[in-house]
Protein backbone atom coordinates (compact mmCIF):
# COMPACT_ATOMS: atom_id res chain seq x y z
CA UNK A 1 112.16 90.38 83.36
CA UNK A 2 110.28 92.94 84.88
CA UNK A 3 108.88 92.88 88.56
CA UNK A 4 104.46 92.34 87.81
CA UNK A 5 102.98 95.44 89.36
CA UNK A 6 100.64 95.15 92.89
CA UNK A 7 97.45 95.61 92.76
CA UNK A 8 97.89 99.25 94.39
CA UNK A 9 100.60 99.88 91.38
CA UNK A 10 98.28 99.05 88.34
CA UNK A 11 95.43 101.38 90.28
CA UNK A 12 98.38 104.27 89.89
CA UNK A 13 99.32 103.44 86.29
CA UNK A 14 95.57 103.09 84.76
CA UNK A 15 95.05 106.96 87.03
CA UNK A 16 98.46 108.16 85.85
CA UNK A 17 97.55 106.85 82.31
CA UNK A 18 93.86 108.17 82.64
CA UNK A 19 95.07 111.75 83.22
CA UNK A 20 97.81 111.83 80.64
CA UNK A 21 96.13 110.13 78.02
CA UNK A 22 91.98 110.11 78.43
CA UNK A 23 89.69 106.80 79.33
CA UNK A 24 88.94 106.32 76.50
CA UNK A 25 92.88 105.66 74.94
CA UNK A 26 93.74 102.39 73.41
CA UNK A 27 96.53 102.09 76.02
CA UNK A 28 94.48 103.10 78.98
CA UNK A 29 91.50 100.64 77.78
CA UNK A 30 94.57 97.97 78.06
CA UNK A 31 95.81 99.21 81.28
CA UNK A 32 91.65 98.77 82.59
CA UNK A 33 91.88 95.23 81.23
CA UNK A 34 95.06 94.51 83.23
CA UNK A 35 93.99 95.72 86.06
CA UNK A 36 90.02 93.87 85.43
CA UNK A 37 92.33 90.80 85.33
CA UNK A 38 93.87 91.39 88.77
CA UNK A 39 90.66 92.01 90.41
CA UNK A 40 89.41 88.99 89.54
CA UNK A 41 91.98 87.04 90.50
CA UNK A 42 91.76 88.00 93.79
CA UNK A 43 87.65 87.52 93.59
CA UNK A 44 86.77 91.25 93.12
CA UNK A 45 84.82 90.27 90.18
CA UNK A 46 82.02 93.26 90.44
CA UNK A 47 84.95 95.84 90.26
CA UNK A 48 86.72 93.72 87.52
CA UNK A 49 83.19 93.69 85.44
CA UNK A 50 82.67 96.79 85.58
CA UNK A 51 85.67 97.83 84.05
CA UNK A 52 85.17 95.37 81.03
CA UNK A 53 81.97 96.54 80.50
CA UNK A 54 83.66 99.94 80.27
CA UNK A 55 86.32 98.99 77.42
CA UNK A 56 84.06 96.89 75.50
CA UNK A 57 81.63 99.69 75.34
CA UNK A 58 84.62 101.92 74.05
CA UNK A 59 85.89 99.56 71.92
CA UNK A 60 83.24 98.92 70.22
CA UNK A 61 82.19 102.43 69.46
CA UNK A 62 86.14 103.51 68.56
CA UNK A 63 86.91 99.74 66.87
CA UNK A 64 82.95 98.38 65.96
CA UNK A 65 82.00 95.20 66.62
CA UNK A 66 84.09 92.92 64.26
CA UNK A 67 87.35 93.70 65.70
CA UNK A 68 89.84 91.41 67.27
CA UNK A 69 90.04 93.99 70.76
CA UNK A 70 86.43 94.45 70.80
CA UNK A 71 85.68 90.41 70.89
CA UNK A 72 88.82 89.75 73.50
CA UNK A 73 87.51 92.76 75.23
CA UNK A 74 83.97 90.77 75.51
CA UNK A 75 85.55 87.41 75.98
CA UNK A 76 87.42 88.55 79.87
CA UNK A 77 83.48 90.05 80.37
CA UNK A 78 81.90 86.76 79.22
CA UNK A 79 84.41 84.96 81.67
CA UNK A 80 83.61 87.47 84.03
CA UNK A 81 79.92 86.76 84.20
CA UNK A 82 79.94 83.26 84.10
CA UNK A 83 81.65 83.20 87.01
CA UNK A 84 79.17 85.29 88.39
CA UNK A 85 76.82 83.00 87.36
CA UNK A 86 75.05 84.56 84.81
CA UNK A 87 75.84 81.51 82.64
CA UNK A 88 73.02 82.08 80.02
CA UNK A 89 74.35 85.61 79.56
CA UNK A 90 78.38 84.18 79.23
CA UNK A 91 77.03 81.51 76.75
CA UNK A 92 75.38 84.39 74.57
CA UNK A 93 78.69 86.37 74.68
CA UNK A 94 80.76 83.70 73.82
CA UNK A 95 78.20 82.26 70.90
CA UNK A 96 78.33 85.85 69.41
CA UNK A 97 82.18 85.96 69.10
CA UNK A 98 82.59 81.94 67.96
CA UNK A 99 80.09 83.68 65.26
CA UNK A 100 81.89 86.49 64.29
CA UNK A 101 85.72 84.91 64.92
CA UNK A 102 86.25 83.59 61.72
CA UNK A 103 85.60 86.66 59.30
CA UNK A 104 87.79 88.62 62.41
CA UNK A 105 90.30 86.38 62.57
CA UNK A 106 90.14 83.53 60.51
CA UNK A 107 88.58 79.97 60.44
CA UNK A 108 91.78 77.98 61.89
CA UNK A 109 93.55 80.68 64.23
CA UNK A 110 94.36 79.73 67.63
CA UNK A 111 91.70 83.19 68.82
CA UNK A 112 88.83 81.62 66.99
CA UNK A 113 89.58 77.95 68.70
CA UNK A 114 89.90 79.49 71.98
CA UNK A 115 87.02 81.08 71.76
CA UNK A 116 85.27 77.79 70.92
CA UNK A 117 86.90 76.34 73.88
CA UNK A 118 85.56 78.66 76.09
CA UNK A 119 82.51 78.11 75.40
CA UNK A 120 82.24 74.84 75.60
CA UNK A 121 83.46 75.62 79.06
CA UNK A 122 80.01 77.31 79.76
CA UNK A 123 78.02 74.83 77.84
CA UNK A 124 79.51 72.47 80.10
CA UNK A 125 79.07 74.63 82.98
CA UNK A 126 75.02 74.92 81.99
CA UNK A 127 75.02 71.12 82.31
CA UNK A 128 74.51 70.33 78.27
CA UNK A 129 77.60 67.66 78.46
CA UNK A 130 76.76 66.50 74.83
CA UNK A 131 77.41 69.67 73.65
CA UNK A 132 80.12 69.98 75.17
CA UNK A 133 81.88 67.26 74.19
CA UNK A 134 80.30 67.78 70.88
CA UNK A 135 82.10 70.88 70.18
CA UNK A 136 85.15 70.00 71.94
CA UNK A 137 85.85 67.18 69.67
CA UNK A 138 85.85 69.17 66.81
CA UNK A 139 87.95 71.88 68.44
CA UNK A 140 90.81 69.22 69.07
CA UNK A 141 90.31 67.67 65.06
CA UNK A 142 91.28 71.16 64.34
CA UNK A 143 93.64 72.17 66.87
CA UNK A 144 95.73 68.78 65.74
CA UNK A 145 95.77 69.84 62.22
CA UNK A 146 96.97 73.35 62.55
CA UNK A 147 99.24 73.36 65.84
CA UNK A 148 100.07 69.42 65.90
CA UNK A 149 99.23 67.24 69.26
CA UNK A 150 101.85 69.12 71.07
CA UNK A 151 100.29 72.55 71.62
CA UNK A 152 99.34 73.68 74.57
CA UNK A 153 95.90 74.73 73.25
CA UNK A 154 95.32 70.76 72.02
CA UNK A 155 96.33 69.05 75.25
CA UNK A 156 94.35 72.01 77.70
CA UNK A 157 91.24 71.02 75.09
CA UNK A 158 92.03 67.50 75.54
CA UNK A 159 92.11 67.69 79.05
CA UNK A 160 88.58 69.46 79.19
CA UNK A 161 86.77 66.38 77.24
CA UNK A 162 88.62 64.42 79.67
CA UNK A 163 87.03 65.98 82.79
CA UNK A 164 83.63 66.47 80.76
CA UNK A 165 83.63 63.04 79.87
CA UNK A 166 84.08 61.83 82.99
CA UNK A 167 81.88 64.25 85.25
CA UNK A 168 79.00 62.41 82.39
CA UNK A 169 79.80 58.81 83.81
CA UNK A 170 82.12 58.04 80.53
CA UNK A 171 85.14 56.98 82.60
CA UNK A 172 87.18 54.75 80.36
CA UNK A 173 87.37 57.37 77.58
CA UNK A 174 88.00 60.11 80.23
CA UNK A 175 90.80 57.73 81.70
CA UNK A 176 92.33 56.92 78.43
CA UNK A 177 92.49 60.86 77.08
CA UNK A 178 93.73 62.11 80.52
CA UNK A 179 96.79 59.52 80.28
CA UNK A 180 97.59 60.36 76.50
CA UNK A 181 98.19 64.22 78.05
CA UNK A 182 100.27 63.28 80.44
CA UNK A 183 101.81 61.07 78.58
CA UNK A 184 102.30 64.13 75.51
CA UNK A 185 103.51 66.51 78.35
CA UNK A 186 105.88 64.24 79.64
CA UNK A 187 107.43 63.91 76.16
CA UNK A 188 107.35 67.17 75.11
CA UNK A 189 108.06 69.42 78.31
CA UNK A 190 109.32 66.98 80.73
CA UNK A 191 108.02 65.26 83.98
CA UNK A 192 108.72 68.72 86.10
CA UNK A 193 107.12 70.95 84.57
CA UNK A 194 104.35 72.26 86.42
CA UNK A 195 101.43 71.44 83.48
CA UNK A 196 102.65 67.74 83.50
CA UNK A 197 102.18 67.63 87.17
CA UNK A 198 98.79 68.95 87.04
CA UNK A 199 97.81 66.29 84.03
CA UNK A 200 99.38 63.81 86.40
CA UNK A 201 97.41 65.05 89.59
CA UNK A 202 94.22 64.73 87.36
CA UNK A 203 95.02 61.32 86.42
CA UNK A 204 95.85 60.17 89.42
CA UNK A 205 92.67 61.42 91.20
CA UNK A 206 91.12 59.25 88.55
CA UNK A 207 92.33 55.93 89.34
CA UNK A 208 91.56 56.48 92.76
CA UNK A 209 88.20 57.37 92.61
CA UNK A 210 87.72 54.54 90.41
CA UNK A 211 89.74 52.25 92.76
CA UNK A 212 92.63 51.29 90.68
């Protein structure tokens, strides 16, 4: 496995690729996204936008707008800008691509769900918890059915209605769907792996702040 490049590093490949190849080649456009995604990790989110503003310009001039780049391209800038918080400009992004997702990619693949989940992240976000939840049930029907309970992208969507549900005062149902993930992750991936201990660690801060 290869070493994951600095932050200095990725600035020299996306130049090195910029010169050799032009801005505006697929590869470089991946290279900005990499490096978008390394910004904002470390909470340079202005730099980060503005190079995901600049590939899902180009992508959707080169690709249009029903493409599968050009909507994950505008997906990292919706996440981008909500957590900028420009939330009603994140929720229109993400609408616009749970729109379009199924004639891109299809009704039940795992890119259209996602995208649903993320925006039910924002709607949550916004404060419209019945939405939320709302969507998010239907998300996990679906997720069940086509990747079993077992996926990752079923218990991270189950563990979402969990903390919606509870940050909206329903604590019993939160309680109960939090255990049933750790419980899943436990069985399926073991009590040391790092995603069970973070279902546990949510659980746990449960009980206590309910007392039990």
């Amino acid at each position: 496995m290869s070493t994951p490049l600095t932050l200095k590093q990725q600035q020299a490949h996306l130049d090195e690729m910029r010169a050799r190849l032009g801005a505006t080649h697929p590869e470089t456009l991946a290279a900005m996204l990499e490096l978008a995604e390394m910004m904002w990790a470390r909470g340079r989110l202005d730099n980060g936008r503005a190079l995901e503003e600049f590939v899902v310009a180009e992508r959707r001039q080169a690709l249009g707008e029903e493409h599968g780049d050009t909507l994950k391209a505008i997906g990292k800038l919706a996440t981008t800008i909500g957590a900028q918080g420009e939330l009603d400009e994140a929720r229109r992004l993400q609408e616009h691509i749970v729109d379009l997702a199924p004639q891109v990619w299809g009704e039940k693949a795992r890119d259209t769900l996602r995208a649903r989940n993320n925006l039910a992240g924002t709607l949550a976000t916004q404060g419209d918890l019945l939405g939320a939840c709302s969507l998010l049930q239907r998300l996990i029907e679906a997720l069940r059915r086509e990747f079993g309970e077992e996926d990752d992208d079923t218990l991270a969507a189950m563990g979402n209605l969990a903390a919606i549900l509870w940050q909206g005062g329903d604590h019993h149902e939160a309680y109960w769907l939090q255990y049933q993930v750790v419980e899943i992750r436990r069985r399926s991936v073991g009590d040391d792996d790092p995603k069970t201990q973070a279902a546990q660690g949510v659980f746990e801060a449960m009980q206590r702040q309910d007392g039990i």
